[in-house]
C-alpha atoms as a PDB file:
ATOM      1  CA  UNK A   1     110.921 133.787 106.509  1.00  0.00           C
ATOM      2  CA  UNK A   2     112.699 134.315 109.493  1.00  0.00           C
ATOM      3  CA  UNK A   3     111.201 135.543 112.939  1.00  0.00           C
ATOM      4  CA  UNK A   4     110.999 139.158 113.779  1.00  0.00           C
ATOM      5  CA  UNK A   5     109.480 138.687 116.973  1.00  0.00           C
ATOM      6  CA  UNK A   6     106.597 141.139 115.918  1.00  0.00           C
ATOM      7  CA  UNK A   7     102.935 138.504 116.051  1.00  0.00           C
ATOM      8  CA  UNK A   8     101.695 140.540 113.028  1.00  0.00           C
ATOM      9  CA  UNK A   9     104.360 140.359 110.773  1.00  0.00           C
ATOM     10  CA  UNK A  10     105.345 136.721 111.578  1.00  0.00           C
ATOM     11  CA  UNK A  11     101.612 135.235 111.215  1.00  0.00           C
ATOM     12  CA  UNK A  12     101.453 133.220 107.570  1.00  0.00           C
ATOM     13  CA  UNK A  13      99.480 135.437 105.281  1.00  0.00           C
ATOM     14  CA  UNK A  14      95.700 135.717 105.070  1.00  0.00           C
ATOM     15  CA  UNK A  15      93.796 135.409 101.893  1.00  0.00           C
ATOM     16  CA  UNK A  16      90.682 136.600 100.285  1.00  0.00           C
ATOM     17  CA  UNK A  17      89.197 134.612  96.879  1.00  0.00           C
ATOM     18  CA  UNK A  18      86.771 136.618  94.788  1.00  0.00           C
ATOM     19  CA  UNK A  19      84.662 134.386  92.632  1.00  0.00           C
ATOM     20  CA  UNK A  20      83.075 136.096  90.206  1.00  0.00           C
ATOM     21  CA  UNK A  21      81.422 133.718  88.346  1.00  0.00           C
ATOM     22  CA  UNK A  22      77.659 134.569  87.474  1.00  0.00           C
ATOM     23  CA  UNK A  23      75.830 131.801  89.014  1.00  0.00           C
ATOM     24  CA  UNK A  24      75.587 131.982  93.020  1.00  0.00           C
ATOM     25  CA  UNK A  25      75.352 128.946  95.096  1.00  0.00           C
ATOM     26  CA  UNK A  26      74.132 125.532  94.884  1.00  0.00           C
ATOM     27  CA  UNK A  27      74.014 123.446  92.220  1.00  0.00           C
ATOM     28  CA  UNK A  28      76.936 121.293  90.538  1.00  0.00           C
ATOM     29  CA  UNK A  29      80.560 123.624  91.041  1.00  0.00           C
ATOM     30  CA  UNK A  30      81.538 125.248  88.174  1.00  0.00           C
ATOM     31  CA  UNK A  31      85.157 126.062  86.368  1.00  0.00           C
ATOM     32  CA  UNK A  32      85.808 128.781  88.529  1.00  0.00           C
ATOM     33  CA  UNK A  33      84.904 126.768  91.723  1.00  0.00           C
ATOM     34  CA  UNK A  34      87.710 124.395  90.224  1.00  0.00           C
ATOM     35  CA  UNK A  35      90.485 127.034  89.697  1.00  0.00           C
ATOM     36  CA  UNK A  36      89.908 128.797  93.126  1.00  0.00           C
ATOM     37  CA  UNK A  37      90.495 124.847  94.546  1.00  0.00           C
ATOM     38  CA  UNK A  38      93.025 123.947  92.910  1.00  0.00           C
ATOM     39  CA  UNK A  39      94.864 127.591  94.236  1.00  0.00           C
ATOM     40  CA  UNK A  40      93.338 127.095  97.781  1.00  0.00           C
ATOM     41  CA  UNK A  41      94.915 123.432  98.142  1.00  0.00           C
ATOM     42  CA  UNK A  42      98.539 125.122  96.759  1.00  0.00           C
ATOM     43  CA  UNK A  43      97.843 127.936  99.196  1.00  0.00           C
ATOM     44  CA  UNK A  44      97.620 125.808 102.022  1.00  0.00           C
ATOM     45  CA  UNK A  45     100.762 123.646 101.692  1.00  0.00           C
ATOM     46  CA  UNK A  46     102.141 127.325 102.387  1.00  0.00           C
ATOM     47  CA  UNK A  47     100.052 127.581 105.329  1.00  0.00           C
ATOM     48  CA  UNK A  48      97.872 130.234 103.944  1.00  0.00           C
ATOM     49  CA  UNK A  49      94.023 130.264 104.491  1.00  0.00           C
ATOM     50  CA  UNK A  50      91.573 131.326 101.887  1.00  0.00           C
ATOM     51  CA  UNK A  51      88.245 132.407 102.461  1.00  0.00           C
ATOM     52  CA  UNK A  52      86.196 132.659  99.071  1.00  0.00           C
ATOM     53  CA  UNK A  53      83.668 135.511  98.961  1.00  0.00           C
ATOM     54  CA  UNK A  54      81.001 134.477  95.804  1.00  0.00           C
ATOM     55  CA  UNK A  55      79.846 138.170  94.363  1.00  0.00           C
ATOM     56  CA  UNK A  56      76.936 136.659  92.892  1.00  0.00           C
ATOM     57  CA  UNK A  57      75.684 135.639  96.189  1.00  0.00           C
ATOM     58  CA  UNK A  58      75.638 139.048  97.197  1.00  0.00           C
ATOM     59  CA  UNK A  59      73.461 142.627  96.795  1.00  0.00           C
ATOM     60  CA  UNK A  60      76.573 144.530  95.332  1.00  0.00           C
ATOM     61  CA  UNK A  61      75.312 148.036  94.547  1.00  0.00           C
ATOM     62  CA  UNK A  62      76.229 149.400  91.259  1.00  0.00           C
ATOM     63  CA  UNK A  63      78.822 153.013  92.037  1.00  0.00           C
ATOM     64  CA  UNK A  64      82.209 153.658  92.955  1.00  0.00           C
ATOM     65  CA  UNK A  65      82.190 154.805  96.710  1.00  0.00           C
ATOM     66  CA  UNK A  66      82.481 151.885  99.564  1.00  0.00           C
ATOM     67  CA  UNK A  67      78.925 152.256 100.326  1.00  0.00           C
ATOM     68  CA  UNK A  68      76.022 152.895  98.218  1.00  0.00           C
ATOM     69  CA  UNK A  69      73.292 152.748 101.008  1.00  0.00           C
ATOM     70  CA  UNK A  70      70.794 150.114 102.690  1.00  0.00           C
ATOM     71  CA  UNK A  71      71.201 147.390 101.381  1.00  0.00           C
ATOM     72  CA  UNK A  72      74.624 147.484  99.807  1.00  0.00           C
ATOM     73  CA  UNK A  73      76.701 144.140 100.533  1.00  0.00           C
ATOM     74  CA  UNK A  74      80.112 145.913  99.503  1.00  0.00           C
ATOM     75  CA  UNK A  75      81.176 147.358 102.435  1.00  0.00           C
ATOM     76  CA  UNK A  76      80.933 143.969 104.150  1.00  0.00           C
ATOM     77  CA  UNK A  77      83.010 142.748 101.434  1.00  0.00           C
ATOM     78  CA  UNK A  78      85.600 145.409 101.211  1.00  0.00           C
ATOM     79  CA  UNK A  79      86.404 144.877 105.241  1.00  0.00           C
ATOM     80  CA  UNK A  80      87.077 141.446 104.506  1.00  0.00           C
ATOM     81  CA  UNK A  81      89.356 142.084 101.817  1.00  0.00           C
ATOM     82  CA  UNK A  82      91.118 144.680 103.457  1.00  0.00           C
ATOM     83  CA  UNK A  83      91.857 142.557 106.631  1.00  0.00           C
ATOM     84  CA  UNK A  84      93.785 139.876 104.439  1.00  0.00           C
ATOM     85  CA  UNK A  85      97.071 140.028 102.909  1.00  0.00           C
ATOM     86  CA  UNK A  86      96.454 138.127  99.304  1.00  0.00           C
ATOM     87  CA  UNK A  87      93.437 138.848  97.370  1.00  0.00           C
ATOM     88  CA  UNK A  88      93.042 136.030  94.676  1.00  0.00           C
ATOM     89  CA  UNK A  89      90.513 137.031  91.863  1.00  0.00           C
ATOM     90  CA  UNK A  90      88.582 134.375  89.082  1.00  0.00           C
ATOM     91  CA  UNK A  91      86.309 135.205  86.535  1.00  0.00           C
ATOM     92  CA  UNK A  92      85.171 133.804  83.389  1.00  0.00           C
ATOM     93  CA  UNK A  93      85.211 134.794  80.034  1.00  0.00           C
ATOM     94  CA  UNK A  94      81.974 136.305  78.815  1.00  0.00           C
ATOM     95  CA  UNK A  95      81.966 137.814  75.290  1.00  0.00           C
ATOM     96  CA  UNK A  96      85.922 137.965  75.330  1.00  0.00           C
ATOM     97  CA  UNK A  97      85.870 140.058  78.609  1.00  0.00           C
ATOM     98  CA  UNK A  98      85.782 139.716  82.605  1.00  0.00           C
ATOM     99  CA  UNK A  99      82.267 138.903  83.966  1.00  0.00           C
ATOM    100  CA  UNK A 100      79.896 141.858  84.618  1.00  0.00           C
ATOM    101  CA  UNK A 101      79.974 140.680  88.164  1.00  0.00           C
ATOM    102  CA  UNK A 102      84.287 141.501  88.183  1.00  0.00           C
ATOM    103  CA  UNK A 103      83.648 144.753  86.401  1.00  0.00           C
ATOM    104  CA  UNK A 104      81.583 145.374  89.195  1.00  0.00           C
ATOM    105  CA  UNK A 105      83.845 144.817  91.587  1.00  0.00           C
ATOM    106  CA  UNK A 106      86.576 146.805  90.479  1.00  0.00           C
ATOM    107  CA  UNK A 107      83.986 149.508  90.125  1.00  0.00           C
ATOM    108  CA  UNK A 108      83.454 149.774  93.442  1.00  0.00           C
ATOM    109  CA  UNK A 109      87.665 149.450  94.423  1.00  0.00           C
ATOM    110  CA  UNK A 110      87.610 153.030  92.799  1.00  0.00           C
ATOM    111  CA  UNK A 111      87.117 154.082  96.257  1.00  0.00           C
ATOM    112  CA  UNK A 112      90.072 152.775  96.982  1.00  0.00           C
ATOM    113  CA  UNK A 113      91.771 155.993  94.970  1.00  0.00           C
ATOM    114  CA  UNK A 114      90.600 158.442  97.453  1.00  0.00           C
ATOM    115  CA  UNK A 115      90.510 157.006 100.687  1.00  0.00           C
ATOM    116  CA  UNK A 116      93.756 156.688 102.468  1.00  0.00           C
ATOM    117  CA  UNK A 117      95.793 155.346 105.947  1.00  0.00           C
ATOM    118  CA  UNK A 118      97.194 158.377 108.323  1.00  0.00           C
ATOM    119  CA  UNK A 119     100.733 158.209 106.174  1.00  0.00           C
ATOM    120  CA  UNK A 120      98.730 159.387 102.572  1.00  0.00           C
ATOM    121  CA  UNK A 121      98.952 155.170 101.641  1.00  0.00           C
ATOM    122  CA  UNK A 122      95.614 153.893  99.490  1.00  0.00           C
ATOM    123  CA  UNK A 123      93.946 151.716 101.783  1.00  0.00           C
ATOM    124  CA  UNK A 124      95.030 148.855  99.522  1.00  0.00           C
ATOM    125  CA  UNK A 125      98.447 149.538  99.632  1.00  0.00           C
ATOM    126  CA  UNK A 126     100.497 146.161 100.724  1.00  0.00           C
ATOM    127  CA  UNK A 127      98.274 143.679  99.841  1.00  0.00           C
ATOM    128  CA  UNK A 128      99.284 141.336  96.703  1.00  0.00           C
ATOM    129  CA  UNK A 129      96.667 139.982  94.341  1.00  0.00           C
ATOM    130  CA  UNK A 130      96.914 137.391  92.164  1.00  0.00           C
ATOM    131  CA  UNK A 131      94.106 136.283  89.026  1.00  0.00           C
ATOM    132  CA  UNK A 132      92.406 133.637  87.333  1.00  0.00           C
ATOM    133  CA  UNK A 133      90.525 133.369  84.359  1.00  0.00           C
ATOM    134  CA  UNK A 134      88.872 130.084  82.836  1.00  0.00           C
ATOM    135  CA  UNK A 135      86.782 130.252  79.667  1.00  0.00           C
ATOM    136  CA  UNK A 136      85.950 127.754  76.465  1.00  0.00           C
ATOM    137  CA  UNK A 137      87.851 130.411  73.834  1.00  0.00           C
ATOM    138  CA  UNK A 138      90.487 132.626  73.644  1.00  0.00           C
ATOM    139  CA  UNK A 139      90.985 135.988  76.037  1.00  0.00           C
ATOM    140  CA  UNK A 140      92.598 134.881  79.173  1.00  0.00           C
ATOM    141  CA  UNK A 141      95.468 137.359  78.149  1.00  0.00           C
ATOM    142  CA  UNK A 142      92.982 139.581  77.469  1.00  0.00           C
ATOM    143  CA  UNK A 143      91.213 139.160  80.595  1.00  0.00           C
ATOM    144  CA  UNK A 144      93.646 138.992  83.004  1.00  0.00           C
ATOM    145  CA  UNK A 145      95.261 142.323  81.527  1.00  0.00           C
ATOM    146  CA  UNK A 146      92.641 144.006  82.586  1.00  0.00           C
ATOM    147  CA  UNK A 147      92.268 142.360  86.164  1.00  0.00           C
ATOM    148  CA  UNK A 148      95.994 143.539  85.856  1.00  0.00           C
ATOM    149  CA  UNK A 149      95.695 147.077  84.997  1.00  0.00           C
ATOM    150  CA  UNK A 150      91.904 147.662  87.442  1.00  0.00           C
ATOM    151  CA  UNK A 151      93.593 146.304  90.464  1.00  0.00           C
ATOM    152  CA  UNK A 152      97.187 147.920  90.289  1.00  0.00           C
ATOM    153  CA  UNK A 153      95.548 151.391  89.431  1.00  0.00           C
ATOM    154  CA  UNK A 154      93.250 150.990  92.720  1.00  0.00           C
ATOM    155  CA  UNK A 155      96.869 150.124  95.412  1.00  0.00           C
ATOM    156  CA  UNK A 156      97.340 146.087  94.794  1.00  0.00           C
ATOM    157  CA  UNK A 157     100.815 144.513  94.496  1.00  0.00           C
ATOM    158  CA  UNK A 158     100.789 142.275  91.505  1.00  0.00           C
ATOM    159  CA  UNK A 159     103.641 139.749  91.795  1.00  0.00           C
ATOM    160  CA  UNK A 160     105.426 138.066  88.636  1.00  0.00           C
ATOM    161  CA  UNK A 161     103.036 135.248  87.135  1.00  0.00           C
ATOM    162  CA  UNK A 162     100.640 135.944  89.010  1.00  0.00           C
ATOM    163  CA  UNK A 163      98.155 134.504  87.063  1.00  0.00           C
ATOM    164  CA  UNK A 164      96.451 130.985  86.204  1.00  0.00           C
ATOM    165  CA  UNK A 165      94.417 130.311  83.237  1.00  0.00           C
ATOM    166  CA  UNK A 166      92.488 127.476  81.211  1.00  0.00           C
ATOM    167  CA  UNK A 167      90.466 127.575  78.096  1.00  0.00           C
ATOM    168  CA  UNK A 168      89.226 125.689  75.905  1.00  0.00           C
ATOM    169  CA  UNK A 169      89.048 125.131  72.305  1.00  0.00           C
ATOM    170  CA  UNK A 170      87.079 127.810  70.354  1.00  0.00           C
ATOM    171  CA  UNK A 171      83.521 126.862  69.666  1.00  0.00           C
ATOM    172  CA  UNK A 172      83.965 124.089  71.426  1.00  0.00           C
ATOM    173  CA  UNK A 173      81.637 122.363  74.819  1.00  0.00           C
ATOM    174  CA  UNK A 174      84.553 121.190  77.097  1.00  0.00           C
ATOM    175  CA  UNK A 175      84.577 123.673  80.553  1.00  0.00           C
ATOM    176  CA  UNK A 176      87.345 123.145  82.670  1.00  0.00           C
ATOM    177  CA  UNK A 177      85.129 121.734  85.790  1.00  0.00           C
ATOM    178  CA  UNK A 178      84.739 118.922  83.044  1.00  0.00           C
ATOM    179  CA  UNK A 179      88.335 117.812  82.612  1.00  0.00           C
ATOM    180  CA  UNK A 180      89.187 114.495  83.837  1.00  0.00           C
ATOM    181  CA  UNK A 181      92.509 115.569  84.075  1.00  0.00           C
ATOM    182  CA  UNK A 182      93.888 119.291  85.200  1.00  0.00           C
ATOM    183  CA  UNK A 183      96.670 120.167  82.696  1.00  0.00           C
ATOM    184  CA  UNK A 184     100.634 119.596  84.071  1.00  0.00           C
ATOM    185  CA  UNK A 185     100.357 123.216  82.172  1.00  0.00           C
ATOM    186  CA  UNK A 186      97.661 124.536  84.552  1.00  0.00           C
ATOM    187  CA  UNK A 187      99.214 122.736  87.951  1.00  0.00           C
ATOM    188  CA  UNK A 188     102.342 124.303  87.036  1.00  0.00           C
ATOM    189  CA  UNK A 189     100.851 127.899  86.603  1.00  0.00           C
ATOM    190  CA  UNK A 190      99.059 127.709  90.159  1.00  0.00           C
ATOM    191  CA  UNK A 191     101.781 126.596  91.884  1.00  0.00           C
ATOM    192  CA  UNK A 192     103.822 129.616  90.469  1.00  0.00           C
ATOM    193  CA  UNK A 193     100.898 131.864  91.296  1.00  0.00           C
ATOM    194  CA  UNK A 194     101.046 130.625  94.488  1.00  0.00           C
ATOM    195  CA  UNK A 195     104.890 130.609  95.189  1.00  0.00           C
ATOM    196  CA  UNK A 196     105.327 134.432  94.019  1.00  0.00           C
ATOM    197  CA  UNK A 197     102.269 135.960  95.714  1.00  0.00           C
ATOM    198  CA  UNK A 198     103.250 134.363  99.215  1.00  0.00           C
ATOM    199  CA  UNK A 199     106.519 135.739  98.874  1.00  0.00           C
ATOM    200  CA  UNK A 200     105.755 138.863  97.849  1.00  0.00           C
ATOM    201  CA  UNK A 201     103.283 139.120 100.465  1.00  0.00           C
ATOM    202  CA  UNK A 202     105.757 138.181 103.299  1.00  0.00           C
ATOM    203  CA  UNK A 203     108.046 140.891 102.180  1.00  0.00           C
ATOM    204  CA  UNK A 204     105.313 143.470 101.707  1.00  0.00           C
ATOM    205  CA  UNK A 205     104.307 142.587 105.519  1.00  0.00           C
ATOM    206  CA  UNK A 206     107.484 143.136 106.949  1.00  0.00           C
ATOM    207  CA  UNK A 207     108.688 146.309 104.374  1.00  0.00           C
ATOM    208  CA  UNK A 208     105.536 148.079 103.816  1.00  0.00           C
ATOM    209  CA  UNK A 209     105.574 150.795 101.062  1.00  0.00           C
ATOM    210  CA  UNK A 210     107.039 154.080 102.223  1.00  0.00           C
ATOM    211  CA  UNK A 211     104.152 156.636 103.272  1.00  0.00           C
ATOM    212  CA  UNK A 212     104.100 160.604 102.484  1.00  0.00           C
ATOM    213  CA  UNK A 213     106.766 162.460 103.946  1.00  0.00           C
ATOM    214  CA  UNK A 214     105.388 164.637 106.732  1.00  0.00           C
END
């Protein structure tokens, strides 16, 4: 990317990693702690940093404003992903689906529909996101169609293969944070993911959508 003399625009991007696996800290990492590493370490041979925000570590209020009262832990949250320029989110597969800890997330992004910048622009508007899915059967199209859909509808830029996956053989015991090996297939996916969403977020930080017309 070449200079523009403008600090903002030329900084590398900042990103935000939503982990919405349903166990919170401690304990031995699991699959999703493996994905979100293996897209951190691509992310920063681009010179992008990646803070990782666990949900399950945090109060999230069920509801769909940007805060729910004392005690809520979203708005916290929602600053921090506003003030990056990638948002990166894994979940597992549960029943076939996203976690219950990701619905709950995008629940609370419906805000996100109604509140806007001074030009009529969802707050979101500009920043790319990217997903991951890992599970032990089938569903990470599934899955990451509706990560898709949920975080398009509520202002996110969703670049081309923008998505890594792994899972495992149906009624099977093998998790992904138990593979000696990662895939060539996976590697290959998260470097893509990675590629695309830095670009896209480069251009979307120097050609921001246009606003309403006044």
């Amino acid at each position: 990317m070449s200079g523009t003399n403008n600090p903002e625009i030329d900084r590398a991007p900042e990103s935000r990693r939503l982990n919405a696996t349903l166990k919170s800290s401690g304990g031995e990492p699991f699959s999703t702690d493996r994905m979100l590493a293996l897209i951190g370490e691509a992310m920063r041979k681009q010179d992008v940093d990646m803070e990782t925000i666990r949900l399950a570590d945090h109060n999230i209020l069920p509801g769909v404003t940007s805060d729910e009262g004392p005690g809520d832990a979203w708005p916290d949250i929602r600053k921090t992903i506003l003030d990056a320029d990638i948002l990166v989110f894994a979940t597992p597969i549960w029943l076939g689906q996203p976690s219950s800890i990701a619905k709950r997330a995008l629940e609370r992004m419906d805000a996100f529909l109604e509140e806007t910048d001074d030009q009529g622009r969802m707050m979101s508007y500009g920043r790319v996101a990217a997903v991951a899915v890992v599970g032990n059967e089938d569903g990470a199209h599934y899955v990451s169609a509706e990560l898709y859909q949920a975080l398009n509808d509520v202002g996110f830029t969703i670049p081309a293969n923008a998505v890594a996956y792994w899972v495992g053989e149906a009624m099977a015991s093998t998790n992904f944070v138990d593979l000696q090996e990662i895939p060539e297939v996976v590697t290959t996916a998260v470097d893509m993911l990675t590629r695309n969403t830095v670009h896209l977020a480069n251009l979307l930080k120097q050609n921001h959508y246009p606003g309403e017309r006044k």
